[in-house]
C-alpha atoms as a PDB file:
ATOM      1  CA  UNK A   1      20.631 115.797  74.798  1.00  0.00           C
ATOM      2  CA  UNK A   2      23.226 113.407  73.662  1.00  0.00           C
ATOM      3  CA  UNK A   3      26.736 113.985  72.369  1.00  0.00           C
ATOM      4  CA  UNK A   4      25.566 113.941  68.636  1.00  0.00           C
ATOM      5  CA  UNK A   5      23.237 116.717  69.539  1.00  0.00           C
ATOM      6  CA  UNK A   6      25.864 118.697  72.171  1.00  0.00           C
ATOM      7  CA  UNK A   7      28.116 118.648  68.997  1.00  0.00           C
ATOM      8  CA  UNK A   8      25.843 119.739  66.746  1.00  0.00           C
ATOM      9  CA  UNK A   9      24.920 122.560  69.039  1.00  0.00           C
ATOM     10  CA  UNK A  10      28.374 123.783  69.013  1.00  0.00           C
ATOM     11  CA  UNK A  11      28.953 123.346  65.822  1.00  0.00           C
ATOM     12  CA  UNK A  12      31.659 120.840  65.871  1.00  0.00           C
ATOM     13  CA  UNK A  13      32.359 118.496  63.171  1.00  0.00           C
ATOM     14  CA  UNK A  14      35.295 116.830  63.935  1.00  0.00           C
ATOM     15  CA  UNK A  15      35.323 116.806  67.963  1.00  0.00           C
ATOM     16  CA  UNK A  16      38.376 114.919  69.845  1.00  0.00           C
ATOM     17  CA  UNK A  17      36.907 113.261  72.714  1.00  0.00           C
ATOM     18  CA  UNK A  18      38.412 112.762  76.294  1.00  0.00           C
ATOM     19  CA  UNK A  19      36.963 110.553  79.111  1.00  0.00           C
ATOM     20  CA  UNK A  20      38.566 111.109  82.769  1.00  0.00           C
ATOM     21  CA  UNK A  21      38.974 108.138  84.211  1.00  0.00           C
ATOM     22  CA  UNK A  22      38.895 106.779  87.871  1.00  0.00           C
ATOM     23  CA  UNK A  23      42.652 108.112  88.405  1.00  0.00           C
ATOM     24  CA  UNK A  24      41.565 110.918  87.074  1.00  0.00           C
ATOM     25  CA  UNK A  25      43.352 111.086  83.971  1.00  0.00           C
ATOM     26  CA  UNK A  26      42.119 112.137  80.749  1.00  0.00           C
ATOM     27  CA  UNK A  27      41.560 109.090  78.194  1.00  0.00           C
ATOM     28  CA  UNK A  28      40.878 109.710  73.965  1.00  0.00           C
ATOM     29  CA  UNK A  29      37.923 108.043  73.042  1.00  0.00           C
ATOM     30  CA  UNK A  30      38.252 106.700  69.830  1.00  0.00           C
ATOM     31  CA  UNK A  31      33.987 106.813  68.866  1.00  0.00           C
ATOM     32  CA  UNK A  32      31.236 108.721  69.778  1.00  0.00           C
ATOM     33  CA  UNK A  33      29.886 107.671  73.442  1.00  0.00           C
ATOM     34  CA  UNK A  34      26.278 106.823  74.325  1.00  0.00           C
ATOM     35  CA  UNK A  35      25.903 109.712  76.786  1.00  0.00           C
ATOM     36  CA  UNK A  36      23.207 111.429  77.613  1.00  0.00           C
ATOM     37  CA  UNK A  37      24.767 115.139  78.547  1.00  0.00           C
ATOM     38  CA  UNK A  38      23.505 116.215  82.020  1.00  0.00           C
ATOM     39  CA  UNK A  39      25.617 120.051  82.692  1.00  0.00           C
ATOM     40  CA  UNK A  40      28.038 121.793  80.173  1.00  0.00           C
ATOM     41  CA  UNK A  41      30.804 124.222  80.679  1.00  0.00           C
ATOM     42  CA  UNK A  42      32.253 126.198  77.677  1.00  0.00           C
ATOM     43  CA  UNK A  43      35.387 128.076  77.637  1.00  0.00           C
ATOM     44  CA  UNK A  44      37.082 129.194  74.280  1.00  0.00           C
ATOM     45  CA  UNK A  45      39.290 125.282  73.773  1.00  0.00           C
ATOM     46  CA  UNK A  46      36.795 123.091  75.264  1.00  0.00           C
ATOM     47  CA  UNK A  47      33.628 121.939  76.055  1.00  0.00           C
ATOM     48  CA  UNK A  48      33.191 120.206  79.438  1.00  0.00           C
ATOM     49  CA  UNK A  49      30.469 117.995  80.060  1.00  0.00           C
ATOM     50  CA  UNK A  50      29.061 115.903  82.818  1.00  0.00           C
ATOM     51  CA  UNK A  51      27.180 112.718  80.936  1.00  0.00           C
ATOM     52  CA  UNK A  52      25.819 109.465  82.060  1.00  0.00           C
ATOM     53  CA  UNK A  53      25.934 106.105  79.918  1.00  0.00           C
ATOM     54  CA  UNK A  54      22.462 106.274  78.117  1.00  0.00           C
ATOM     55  CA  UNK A  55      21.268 103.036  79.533  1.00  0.00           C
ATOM     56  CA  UNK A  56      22.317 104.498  83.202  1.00  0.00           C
ATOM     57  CA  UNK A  57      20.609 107.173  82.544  1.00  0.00           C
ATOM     58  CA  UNK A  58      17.020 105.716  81.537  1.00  0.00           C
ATOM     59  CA  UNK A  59      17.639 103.513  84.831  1.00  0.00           C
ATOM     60  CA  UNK A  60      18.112 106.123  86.967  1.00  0.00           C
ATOM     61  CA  UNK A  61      15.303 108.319  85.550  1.00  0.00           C
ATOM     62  CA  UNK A  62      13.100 105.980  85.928  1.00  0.00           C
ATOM     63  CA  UNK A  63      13.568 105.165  89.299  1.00  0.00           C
ATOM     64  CA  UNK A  64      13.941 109.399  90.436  1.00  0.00           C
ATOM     65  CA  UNK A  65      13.605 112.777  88.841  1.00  0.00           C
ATOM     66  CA  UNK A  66      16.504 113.996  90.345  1.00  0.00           C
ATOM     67  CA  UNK A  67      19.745 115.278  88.465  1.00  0.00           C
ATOM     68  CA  UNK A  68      21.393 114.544  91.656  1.00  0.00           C
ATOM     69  CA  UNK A  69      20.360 110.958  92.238  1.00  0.00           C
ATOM     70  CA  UNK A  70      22.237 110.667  88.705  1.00  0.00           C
ATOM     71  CA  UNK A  71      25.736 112.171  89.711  1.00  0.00           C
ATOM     72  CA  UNK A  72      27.172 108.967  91.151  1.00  0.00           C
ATOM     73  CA  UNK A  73      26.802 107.104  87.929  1.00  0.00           C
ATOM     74  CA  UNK A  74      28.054 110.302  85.597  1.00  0.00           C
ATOM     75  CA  UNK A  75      31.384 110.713  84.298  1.00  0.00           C
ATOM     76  CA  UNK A  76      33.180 114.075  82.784  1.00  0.00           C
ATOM     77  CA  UNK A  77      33.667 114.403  79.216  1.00  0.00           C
ATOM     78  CA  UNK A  78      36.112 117.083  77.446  1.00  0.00           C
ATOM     79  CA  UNK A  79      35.529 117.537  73.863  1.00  0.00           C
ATOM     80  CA  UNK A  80      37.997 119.972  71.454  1.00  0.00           C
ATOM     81  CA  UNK A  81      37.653 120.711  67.811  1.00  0.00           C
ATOM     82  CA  UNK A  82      40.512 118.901  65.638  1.00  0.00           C
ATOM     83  CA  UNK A  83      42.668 121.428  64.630  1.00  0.00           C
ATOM     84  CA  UNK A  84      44.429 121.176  61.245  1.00  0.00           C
ATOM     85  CA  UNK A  85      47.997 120.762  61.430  1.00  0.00           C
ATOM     86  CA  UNK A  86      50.708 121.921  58.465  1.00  0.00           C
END
């Protein structure tokens, strides 16, 4: 599953993406990322997703079969519905 389809899914048409970085800060991506989604975690504000690049993750997959052996290369992804302000 990619983003376009975890979005979908949860039935979000406007989503407002974060990226944690190495310092592990949270970073607004400005477009849709080429993830593939590997786990998600829902609670009622956010959507929490661990996601490899796609390219990574046709590398790795081809090389192993295990979700593990992908970790390393992942990154987490927090995703929120924009909210209309007044």
């Amino acid at each position: 599953m990619n983003v376009s389809d975890l979005l979908r899914r949860y039935s979000i048409d406007e989503p407002i993406i974060y990226v944690k970085n190495l310092h592990g800060q949270w970073v607004k991506l400005e477009h849709l990322p080429p993830y593939t989604i590997l786990e998600v975690e829902t609670t009622d504000e956010t959507i929490e997703a661990l996601a490899i690049d796609a390219y990574m993750a046709l590398t790795v997959c081809r090389e192993t079969s295990s979700l593990e052996d992908a970790r390393p290369y992942a990154v987490r992804l927090q995703i929120r519905e924009k909210t209309a302000t007044c």
